[in-house]
N, C-alpha and C. Protein backbone atom coordinates (compact mmCIF):
# COMPACT_ATOMS: atom_id res chain seq x y z
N UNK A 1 64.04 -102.44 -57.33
CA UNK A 1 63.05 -103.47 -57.07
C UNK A 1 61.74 -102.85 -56.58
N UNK A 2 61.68 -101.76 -55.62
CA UNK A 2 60.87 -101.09 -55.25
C UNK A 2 60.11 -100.38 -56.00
N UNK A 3 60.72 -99.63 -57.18
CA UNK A 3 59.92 -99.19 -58.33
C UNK A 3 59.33 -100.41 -59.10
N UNK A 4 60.21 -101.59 -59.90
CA UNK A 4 59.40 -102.29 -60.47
C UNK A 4 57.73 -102.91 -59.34
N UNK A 5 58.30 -103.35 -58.24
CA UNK A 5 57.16 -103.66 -58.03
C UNK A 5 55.79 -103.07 -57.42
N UNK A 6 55.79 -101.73 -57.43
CA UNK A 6 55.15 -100.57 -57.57
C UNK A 6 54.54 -100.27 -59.02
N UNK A 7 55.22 -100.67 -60.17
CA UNK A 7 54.50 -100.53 -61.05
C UNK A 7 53.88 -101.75 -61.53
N UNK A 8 54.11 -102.69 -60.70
CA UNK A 8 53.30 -103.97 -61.03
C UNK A 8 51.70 -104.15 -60.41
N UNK A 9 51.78 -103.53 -58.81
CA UNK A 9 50.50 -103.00 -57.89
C UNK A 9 49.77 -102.15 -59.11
N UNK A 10 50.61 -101.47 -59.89
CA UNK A 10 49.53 -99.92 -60.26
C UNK A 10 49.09 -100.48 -61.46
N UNK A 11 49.80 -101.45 -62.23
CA UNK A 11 48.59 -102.14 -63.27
C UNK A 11 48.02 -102.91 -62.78
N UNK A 12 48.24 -103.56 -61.83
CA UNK A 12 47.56 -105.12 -61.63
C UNK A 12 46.82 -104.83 -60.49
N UNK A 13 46.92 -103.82 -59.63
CA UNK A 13 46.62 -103.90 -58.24
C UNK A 13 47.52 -104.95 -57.25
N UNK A 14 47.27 -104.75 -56.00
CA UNK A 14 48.64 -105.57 -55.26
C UNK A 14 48.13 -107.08 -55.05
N UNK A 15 46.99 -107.49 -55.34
CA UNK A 15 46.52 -108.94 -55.08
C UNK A 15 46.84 -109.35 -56.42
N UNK A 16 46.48 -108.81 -57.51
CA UNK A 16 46.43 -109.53 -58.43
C UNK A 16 48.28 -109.25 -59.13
N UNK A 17 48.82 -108.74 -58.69
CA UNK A 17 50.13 -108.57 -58.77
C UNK A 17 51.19 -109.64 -58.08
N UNK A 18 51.20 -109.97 -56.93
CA UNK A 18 51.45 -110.14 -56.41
C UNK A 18 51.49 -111.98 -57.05
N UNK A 19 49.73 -112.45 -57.22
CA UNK A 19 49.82 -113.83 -57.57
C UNK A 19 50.32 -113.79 -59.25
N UNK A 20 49.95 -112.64 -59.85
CA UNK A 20 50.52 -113.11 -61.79
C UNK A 20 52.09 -113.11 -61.39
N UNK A 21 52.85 -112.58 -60.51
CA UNK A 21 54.35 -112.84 -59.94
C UNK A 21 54.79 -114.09 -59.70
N UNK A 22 53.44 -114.34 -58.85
CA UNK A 22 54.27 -115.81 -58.50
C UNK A 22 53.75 -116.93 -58.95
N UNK A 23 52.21 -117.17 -60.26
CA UNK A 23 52.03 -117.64 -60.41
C UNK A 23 52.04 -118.17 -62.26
N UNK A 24 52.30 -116.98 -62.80
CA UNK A 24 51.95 -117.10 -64.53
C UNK A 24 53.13 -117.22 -64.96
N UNK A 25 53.24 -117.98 -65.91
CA UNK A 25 55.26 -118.74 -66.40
C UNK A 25 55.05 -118.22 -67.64
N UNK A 26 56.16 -117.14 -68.08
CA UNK A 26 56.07 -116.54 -69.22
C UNK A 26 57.24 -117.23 -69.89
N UNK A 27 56.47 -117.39 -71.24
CA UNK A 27 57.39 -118.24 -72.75
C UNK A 27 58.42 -116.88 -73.05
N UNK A 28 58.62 -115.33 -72.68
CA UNK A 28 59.31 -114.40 -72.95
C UNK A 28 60.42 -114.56 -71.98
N UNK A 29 60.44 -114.95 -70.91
CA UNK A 29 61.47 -115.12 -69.74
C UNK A 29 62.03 -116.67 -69.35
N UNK A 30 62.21 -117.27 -70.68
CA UNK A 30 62.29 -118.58 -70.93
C UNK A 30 61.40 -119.59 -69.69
N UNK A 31 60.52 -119.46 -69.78
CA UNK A 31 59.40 -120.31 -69.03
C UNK A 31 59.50 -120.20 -67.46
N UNK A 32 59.77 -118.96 -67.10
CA UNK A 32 59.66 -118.63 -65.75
C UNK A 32 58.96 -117.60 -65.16
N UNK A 33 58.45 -117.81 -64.24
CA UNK A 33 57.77 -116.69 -63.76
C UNK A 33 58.85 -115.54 -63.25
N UNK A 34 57.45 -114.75 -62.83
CA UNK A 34 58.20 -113.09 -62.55
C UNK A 34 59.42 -113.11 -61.43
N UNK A 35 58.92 -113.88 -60.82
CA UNK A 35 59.37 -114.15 -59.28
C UNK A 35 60.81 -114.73 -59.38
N UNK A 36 60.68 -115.86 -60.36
CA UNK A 36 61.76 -117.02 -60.55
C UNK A 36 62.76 -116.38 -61.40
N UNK A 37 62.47 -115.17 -62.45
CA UNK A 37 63.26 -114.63 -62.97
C UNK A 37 63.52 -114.11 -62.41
N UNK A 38 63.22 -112.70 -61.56
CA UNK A 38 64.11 -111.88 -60.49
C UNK A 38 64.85 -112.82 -59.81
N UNK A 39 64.47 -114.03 -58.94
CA UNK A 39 65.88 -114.76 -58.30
C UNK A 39 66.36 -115.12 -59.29
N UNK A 40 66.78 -115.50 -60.71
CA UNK A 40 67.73 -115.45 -61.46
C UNK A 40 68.31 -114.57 -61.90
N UNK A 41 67.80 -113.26 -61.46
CA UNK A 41 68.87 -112.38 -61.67
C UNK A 41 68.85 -111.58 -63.37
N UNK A 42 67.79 -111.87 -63.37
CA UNK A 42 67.08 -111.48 -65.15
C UNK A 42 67.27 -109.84 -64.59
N UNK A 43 67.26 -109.56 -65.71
CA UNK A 43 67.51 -107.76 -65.45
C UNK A 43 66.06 -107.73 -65.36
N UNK A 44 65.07 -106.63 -64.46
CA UNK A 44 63.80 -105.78 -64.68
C UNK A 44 63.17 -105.31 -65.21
N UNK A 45 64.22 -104.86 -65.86
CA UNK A 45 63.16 -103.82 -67.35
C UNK A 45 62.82 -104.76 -68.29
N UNK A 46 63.71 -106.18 -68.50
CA UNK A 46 63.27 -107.40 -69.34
C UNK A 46 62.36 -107.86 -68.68
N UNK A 47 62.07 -108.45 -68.00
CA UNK A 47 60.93 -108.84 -67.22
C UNK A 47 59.76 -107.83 -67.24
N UNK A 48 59.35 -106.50 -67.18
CA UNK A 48 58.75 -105.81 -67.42
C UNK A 48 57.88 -105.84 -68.70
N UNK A 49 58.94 -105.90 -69.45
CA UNK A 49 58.65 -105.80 -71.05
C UNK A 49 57.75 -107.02 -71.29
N UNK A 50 58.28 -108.37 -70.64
CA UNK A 50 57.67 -109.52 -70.91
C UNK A 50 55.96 -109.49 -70.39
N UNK A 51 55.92 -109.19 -69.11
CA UNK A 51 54.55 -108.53 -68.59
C UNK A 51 53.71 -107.99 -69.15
N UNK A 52 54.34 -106.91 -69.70
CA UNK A 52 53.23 -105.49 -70.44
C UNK A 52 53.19 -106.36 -72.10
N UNK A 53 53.98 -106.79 -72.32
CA UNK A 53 53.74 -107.59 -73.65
C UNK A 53 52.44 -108.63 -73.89
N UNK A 54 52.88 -109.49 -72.91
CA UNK A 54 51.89 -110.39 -72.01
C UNK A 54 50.26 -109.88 -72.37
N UNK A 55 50.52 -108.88 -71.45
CA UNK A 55 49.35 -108.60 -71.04
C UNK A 55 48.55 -106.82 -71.42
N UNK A 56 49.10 -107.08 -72.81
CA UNK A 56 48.85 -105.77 -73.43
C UNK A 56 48.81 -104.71 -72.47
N UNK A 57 50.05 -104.18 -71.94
CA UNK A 57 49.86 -102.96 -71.10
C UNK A 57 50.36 -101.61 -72.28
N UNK A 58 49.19 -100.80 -72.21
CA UNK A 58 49.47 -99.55 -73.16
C UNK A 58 50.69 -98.95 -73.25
N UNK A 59 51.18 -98.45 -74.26
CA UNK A 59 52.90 -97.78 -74.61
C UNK A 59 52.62 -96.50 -72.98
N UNK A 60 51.99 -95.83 -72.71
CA UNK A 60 51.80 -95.10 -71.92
C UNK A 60 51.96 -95.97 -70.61
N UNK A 61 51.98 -96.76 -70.81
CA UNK A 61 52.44 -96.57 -68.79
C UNK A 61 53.19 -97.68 -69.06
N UNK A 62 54.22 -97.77 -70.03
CA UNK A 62 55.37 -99.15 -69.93
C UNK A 62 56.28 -98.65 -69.19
């Protein structure tokens, strides 16, 4: 958990990380946010994927 959300600060920075977590509902994580999927227990690296997909994060720092 500590790594994913370390690499969420280092694209997003920790403010703007912090609210696309708890605030943007992704159609990839069946309409839940970042937040709502980790308490469901969604695996990380799926949730990740949905993010950097999202939000065009370069093959280099997926």
């Amino acid at each position: 958990m500590s790594q994913f959300r370390g690499l969420m600060e280092d694209e997003f920075g920790a403010l703007r990380a912090g609210s696309l977590a708890r605030d943007h509902v992704f159609s990839a994580l069946d309409g839940q946010t970042v937040d709502e999927a980790i308490e469901s227990g969604t695996d990380l690296r799926r949730i990740w994927r949905a993010v950097c997909d999202a939000y065009d994060v370069p093959p280099a720092r997926r």
